[in-house]
Each structure stands twice: as C-alpha cells, then as structure tokens.
Protein backbone atom coordinates (compact mmCIF):
# COMPACT_ATOMS: atom_id res chain seq x y z
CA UNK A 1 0.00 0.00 0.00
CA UNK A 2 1.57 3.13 -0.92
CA UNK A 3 0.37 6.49 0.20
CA UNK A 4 0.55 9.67 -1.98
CA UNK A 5 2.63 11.94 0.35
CA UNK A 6 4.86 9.97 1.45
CA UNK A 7 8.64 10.65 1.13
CA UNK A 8 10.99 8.18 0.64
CA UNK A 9 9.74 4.65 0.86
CA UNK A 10 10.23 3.16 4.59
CA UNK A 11 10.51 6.60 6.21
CA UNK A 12 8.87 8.36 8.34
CA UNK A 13 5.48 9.31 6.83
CA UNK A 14 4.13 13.32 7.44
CA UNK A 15 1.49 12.87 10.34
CA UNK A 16 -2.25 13.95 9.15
CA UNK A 17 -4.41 16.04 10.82
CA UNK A 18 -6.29 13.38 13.57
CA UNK A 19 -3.17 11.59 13.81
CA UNK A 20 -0.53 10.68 16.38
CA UNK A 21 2.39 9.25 14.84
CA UNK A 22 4.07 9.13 11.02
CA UNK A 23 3.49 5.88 11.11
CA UNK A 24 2.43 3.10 8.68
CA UNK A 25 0.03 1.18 10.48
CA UNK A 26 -1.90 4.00 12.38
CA UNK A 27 -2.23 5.30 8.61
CA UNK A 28 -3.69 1.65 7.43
CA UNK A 29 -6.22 1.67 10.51
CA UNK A 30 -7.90 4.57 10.36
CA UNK A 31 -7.66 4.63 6.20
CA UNK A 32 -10.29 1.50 7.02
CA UNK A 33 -8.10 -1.14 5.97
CA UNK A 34 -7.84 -4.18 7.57
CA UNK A 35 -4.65 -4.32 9.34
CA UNK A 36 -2.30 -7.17 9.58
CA UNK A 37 0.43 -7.27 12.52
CA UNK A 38 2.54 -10.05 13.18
CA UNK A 39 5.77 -10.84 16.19
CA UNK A 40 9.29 -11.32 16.07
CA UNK A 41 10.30 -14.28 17.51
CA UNK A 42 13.97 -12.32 19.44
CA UNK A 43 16.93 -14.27 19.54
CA UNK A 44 18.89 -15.62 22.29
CA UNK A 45 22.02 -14.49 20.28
CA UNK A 46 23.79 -10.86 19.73
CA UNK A 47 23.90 -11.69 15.85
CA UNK A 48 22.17 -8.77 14.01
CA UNK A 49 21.85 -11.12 10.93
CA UNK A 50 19.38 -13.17 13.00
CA UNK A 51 17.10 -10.67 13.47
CA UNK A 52 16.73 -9.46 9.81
CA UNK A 53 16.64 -13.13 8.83
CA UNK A 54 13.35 -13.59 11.20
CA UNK A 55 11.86 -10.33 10.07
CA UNK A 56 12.36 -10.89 6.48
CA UNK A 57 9.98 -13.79 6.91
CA UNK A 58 6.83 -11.08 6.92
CA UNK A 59 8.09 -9.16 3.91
CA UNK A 60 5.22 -8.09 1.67
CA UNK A 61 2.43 -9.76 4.31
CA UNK A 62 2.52 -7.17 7.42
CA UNK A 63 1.70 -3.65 8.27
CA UNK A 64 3.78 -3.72 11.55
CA UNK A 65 5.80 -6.40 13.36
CA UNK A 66 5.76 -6.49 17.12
CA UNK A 67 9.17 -6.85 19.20
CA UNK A 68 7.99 -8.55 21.77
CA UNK A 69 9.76 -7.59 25.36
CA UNK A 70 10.68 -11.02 27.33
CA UNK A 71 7.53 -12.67 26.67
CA UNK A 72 6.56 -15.65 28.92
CA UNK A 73 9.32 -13.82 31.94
CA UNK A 74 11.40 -15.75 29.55
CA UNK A 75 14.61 -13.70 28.29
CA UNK A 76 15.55 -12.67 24.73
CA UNK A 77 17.23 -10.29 23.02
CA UNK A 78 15.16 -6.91 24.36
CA UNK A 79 12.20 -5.39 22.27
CA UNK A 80 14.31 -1.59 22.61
CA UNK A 81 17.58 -3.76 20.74
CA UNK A 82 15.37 -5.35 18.00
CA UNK A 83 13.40 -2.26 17.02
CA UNK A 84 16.87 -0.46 16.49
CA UNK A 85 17.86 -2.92 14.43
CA UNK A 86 14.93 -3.06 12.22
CA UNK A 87 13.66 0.45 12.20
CA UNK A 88 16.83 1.07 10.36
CA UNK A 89 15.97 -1.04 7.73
CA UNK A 90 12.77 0.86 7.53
CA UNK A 91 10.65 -2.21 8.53
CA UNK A 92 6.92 -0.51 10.89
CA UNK A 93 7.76 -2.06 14.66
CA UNK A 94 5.49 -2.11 17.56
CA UNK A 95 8.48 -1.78 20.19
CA UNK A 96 6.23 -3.86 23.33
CA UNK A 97 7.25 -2.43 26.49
CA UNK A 98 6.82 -4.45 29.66
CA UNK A 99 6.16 -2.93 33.63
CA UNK A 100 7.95 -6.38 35.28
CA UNK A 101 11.17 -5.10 34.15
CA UNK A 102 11.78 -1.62 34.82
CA UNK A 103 10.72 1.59 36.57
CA UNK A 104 9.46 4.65 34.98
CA UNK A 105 12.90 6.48 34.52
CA UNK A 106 13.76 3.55 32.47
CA UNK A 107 10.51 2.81 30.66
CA UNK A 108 10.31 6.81 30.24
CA UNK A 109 13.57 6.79 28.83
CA UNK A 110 13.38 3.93 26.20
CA UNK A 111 9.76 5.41 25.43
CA UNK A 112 11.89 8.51 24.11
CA UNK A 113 14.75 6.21 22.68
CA UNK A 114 11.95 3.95 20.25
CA UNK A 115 10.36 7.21 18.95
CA UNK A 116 14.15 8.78 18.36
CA UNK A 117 14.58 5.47 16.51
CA UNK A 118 11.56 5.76 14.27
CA UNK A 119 9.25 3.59 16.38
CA UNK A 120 5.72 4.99 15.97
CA UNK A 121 3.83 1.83 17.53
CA UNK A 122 4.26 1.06 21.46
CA UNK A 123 2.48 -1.58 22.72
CA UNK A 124 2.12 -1.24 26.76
CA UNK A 125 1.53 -4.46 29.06
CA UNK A 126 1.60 -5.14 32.22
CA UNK A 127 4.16 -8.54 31.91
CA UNK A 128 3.86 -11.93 33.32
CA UNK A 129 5.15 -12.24 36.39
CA UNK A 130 8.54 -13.79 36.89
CA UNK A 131 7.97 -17.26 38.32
CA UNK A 132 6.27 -18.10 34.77
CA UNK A 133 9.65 -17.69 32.79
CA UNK A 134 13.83 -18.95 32.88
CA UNK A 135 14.81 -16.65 35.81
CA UNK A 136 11.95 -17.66 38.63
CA UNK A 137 14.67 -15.71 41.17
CA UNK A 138 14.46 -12.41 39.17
CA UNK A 139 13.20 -9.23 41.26
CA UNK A 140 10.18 -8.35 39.42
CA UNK A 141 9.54 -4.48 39.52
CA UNK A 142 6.18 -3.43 38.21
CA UNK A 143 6.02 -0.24 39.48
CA UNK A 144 3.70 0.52 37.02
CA UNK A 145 1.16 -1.37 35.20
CA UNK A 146 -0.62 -1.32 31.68
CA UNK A 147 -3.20 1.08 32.55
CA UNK A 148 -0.66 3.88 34.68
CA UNK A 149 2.13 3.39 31.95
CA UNK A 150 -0.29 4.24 28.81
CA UNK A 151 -1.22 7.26 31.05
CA UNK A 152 2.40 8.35 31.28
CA UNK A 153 3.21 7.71 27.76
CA UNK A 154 0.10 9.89 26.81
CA UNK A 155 1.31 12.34 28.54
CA UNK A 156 4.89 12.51 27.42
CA UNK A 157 3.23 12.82 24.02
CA UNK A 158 0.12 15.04 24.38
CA UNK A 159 1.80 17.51 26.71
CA UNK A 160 5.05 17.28 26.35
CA UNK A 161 6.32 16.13 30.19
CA UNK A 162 7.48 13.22 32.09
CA UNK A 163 5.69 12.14 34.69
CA UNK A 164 7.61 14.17 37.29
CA UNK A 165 6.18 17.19 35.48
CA UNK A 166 9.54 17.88 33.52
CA UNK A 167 9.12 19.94 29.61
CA UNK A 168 10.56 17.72 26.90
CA UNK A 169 12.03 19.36 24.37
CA UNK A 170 10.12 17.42 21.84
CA UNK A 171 7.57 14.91 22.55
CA UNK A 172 7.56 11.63 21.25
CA UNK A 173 5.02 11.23 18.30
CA UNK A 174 3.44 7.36 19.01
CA UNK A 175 0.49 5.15 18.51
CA UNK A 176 -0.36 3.70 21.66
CA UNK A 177 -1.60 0.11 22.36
CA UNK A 178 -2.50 -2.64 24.87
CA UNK A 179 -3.51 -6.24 24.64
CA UNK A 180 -7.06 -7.16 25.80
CA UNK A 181 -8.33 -10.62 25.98
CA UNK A 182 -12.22 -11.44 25.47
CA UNK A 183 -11.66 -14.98 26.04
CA UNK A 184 -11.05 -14.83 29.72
CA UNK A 185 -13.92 -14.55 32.30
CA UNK A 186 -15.36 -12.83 34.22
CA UNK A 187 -16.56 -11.85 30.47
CA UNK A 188 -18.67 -9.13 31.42
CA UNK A 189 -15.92 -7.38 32.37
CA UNK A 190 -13.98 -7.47 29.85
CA UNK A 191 -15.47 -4.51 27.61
CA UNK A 192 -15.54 -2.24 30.78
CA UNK A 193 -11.24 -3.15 31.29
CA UNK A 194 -10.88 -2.00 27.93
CA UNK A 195 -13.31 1.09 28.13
CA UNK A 196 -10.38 2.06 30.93
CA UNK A 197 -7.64 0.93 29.15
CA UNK A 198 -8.54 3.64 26.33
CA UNK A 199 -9.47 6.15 28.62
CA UNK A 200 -5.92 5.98 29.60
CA UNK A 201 -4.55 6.44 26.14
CA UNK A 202 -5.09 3.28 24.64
CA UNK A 203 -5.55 3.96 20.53
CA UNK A 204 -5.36 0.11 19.54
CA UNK A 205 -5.85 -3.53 21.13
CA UNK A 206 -4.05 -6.63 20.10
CA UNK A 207 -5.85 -9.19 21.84
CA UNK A 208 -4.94 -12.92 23.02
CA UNK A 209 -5.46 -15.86 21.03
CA UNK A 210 -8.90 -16.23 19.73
CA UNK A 211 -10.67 -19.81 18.50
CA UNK A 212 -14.07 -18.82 19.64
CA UNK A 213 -15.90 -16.57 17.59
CA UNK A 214 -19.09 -16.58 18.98
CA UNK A 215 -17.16 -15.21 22.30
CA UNK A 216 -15.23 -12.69 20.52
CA UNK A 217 -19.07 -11.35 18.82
CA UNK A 218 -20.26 -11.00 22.30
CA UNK A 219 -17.08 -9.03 23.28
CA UNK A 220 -17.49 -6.56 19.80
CA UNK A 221 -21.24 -6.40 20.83
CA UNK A 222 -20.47 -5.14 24.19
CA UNK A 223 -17.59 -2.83 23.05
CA UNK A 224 -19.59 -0.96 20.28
CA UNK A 225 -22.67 -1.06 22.96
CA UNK A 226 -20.07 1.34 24.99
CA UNK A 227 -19.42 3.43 22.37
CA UNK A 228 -15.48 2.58 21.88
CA UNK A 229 -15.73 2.53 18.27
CA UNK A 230 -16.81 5.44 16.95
CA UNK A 231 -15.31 9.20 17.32
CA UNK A 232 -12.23 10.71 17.22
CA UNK A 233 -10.75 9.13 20.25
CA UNK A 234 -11.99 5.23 18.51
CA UNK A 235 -9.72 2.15 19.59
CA UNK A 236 -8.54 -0.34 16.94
CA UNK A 237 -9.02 -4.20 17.66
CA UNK A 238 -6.82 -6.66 16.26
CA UNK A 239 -7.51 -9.70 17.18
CA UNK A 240 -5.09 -12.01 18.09
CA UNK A 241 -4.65 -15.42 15.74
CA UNK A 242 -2.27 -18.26 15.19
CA UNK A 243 -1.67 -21.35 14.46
CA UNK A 244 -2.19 -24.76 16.47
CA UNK A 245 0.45 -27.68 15.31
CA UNK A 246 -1.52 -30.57 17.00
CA UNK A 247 -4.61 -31.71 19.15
CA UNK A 248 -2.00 -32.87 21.68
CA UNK A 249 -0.50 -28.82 21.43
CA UNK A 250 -3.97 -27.64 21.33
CA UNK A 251 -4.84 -29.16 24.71
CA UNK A 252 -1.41 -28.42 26.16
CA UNK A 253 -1.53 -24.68 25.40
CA UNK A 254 -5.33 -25.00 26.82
CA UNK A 255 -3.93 -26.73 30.31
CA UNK A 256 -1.05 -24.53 30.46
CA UNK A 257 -1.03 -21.08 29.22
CA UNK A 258 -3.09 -19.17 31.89
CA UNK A 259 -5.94 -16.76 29.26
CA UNK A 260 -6.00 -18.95 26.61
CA UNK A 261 -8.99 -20.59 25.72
CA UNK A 262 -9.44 -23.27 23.29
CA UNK A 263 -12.91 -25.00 22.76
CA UNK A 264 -13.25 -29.08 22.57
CA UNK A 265 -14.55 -28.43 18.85
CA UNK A 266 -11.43 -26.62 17.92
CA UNK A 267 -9.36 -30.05 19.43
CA UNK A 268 -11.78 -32.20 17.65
CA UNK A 269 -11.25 -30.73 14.47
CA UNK A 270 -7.55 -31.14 14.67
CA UNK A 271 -7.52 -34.68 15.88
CA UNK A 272 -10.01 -36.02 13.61
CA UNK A 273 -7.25 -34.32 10.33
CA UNK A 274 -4.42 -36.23 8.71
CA UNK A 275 -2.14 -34.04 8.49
CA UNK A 276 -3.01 -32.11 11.89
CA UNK A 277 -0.08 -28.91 11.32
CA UNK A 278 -1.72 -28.35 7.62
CA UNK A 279 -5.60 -28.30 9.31
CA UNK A 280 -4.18 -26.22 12.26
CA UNK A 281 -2.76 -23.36 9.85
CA UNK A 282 -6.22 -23.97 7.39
CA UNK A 283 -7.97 -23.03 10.94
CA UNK A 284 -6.03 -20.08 11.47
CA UNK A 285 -6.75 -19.02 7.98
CA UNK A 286 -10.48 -20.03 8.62
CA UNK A 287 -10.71 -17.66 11.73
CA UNK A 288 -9.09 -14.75 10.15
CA UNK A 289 -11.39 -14.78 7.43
CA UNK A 290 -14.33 -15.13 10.03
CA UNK A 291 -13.08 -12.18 12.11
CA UNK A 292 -12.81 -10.11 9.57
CA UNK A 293 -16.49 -9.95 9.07
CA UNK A 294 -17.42 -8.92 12.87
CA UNK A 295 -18.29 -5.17 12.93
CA UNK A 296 -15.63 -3.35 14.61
CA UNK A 297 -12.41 -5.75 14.22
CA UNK A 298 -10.07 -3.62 12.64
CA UNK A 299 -7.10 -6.05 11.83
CA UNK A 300 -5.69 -9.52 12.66
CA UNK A 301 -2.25 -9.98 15.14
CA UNK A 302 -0.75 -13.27 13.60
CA UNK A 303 1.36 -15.33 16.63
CA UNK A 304 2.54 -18.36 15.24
CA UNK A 305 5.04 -19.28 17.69
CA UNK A 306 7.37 -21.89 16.16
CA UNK A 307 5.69 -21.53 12.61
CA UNK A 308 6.48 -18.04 11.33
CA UNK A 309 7.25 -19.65 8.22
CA UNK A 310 3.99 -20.06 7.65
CA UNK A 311 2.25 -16.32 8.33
CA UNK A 312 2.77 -15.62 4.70
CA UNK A 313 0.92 -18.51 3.24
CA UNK A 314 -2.01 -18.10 6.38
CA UNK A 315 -2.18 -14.35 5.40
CA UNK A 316 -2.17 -14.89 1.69
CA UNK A 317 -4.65 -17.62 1.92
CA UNK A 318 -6.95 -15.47 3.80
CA UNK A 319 -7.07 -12.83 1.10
CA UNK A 320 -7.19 -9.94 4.32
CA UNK A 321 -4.93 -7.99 2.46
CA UNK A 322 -7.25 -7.68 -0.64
CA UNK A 323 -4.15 -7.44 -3.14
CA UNK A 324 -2.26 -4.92 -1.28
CA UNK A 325 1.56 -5.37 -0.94
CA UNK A 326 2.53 -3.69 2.56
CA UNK A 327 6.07 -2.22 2.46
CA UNK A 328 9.45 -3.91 3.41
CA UNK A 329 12.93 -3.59 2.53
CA UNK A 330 13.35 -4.02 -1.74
CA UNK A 331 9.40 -3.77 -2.34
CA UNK A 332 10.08 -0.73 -4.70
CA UNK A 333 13.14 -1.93 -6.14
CA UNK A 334 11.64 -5.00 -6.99
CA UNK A 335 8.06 -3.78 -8.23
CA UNK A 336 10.21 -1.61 -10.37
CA UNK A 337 11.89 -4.05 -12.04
CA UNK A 338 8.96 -6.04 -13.02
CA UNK A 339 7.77 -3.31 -14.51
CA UNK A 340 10.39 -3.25 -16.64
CA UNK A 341 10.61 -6.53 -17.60
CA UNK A 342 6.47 -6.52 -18.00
C-alpha cells in the first residue's frame, strides 16, 4: 500500500491532521483497511543477521511487526535492541514495552529512545510475572502497570512532560496500544477493562489468542454497545490469531497457558485431520477470514510461535490484504523491475 505523500519509501510518513504518529500502520487503521500485525520471535544471540533473517519472513504480508519484550518472563534479546535494528531497515515495529522489568525512569527513557529510533507503535503491558519464565529468582519491579504506563506515555506525548512534570524538548510522536483478551472470564468485564484501558490512552488492542468466535461477537457487541468505536478518540481491535500444530498442542496450550482458551470443537477438528499442522494453519486461515467480518475488528495480530514460516501462506490464503503489498525492505526496487521486464 503506498500512500501519496509519502517521502521516501520506509521513512517516516508526514502525520495527518487526527493523527498521532508518522506511522504506517496507524495510517492503514484509520484509512479502514484491515490491518495485519505479526511478532518477532527475538533471539537468544547478539547476531544482528538473525534478526533481519526472522523479520524478512513477513516481507510483503505485514503492516507492523511487534518486538515482543521477554515474553513468557522468559529472556531474549530486548524489544528496545530489536526495534533499532529493524527500524533502520525501515521495517513498521510495535516496540512492546513491559512494567515487570523496569521503573518509569527507564521505561520513560526507552519510550523517548523507540520514537528517536523511528518507532511509531508502542504496545504497553503489564508482563507476566517472573515465576512463569527462565529466571523464577528475578526481582520483578512493576512499578507501574498497563493502565498507569499508557497514562504516562500519553502524557509525554500530548503535553510534552514526564511524569515528574519535567518539559521535553520534543515529545515523542506514538500510537499507543494494549492487549485485551475477550476470552477470559469474568466476560462481562472485559469490555468495561478495555473502556479504561482507552481512557488511559489506549488507541489500539491486540488481543490474546482467539478460537471462539461466537465469544469474541459477544465481546465486539459489548464494546460498540459502549461506544469505543466510533469518534475521534476510537480504539482499533486486532484480534489475536495463530496457528495450532496438533490436538495434543492444542490441549497443552489449553492446560497450560493461563488466558487462553481453546474449545473441545477446535481439538476435535484437529484430531479427527491427517495431516493435523496443515488443518491447524487452514484453521487459522479459517478464523481470520471469520473475524474479519465482525463489525468493529479492525485487523488480525498473527502469533505463530514456532511456525512463522507459515504467516505468509495463512495471510495470503486469507485474502485480508485484498491485493495490497505492505512495504518492506526491496518492495520498490523489486516492483520496479517487473515493470520493466512486463
């Protein structure tokens, strides 16, 4: 998808009137396309070759790519290290930052380091808590949590301070996020979390894995019933997709991982399939094309944990993107040259 004013392809875009950020994917959103975001998988290595090798897996099939920021407690090479790497290249990141790690003169400070970057997405969670990941005998620090840190990063963007009330010289210009999950009860409650969550300055929502769809259109229902989705100050859902490699993963992840929530038919289905990896990755494609229809869903977060390979067949198979090539690294250069060979 190209866009008529912007500059050089990959770099910062001009920010319109209504918007936060030059970024690529708060342009997509509210242009009313349907948005497709996807995660980085970080290495446990300092090899910068890694990390483009991983991203390059999403050229031409996502608007953004998340950096996800020790995921799981587990550690990785940090979400602040990957965006730098990739920003450069001119790839759209959504630099995650997590509370369990760090206090607010650090997050403050890498919120101003990502934007100096050329990271126009942050994505602000609270973070499991330590005894879930590698280093159970970590000091966890959440002195802040989702809701107070999307408060603090509005505010070093809209006004121009830290927290502490000190002028920055210039603010950083980002689209904020949080992650949401529908699936979870007490369900009810769910809509009214998020209602706070962009009250606080929450402009879009990557939720958790969904595989129920009739619980994610009771969510929507109760979101647009709260008004969430229309005006200026909208949120963005992308719901959260991905994958399943097996009945016997499917019930694992379901015993396991604490907010995900997979029903019996979705196990069913995969154990009564031959090839059970191929009819896991024709479900993901399945739901995609389902959640695209729900009023409201703005875009699709593709996690395929261990099967990135396979995002850009699930995506293309979907047909979300309606025949629109988002930008990476060579797109130009390469559309160019068939061109000229056409």
């Amino acid at each position: 998808m190209r866009f008529d004013d912007e500059p050089t392809p990959g770099e910062a875009l001009p920010i319109l009137p209504g918007h936060v950020s030059p970024g690529r994917l708060e342009r997509v959103l509210r242009a009313g396309k349907f948005a497709v975001t996807s995660e980085i998988d970080p290495p446990d290595s300092a090899d910068p070759n890694e990390v483009f090798k991983r991203a390059a897996i999403f050229d031409g099939y996502v608007d953004a790519i998340n950096a996800t920021d020790g995921s799981g407690a587990n550690c990785h090479m940090s979400s602040v290290g990957v965006c730098s790497l990739l920003t450069r290249r001119g790839y759209a990141m959504v630099m995650q930052i997590s509370c369990r790690d760090r206090n607010r003169i650090a997050i403050q400070g890498e919120i101003l380091g990502g934007a100096a970057m050329g990271v126009a997405n942050i994505l602000c969670l609270t973070g499991d808590g330590v005894q879930a990941g590698d280093h159970p005998q970590a000091k966890p620090v959440f002195d802040l949590d989702s809701m107070s840190l999307l408060e603090i990063a509005r505010g070093m963007r809209d006004d121009a301070h830290f927290e502490s009330g000190r002028k920055l010289a210039v603010p950083p210009r980002v689209f904020l996020g949080a992650a949401e999950n529908p699936f979870a009860p007490p369900f009810d409650w769910r809509p009214h979390r998020l209602a706070k969550k962009v009250a606080a300055g929450a402009q879009f929502i990557q939720t958790q894995y969904c595989y129920d769809v009739p619980r994610l259109k009771s969510f929507m229902a109760q979101v647009r019933d709260l008004g969430l989705l229309e005006g200026p100050n909208r949120v963005f859902i992308m719901v959260g997709v991905g994958p399943l490699a097996s009945a016997k993963s499917a019930t694992w992840i379901r015993e396991h991982v604490p907010g995900v929530h997979i029903p019996d038919s979705v196990i069913k289905r995969l154990a009564g399939a031959e090839k059970q990896k191929a009819e896991g990755r024709k479900l993901c494609i399945d739901l995609i094309q389902e959640i695209r229809e729900i009023e409201g869903v703005s875009g699709a977060h593709v996690m395929a944990y261990r099967q990135e390979e396979a995002v850009a067949e699930i995506i293309d198979k979907s047909g979300v993107l309606e025949g629109r090539v988002p930008w990476y690294p060579g797109r130009d250069t390469q559309t160019e040259k068939q061109r000229m060979e056409a």
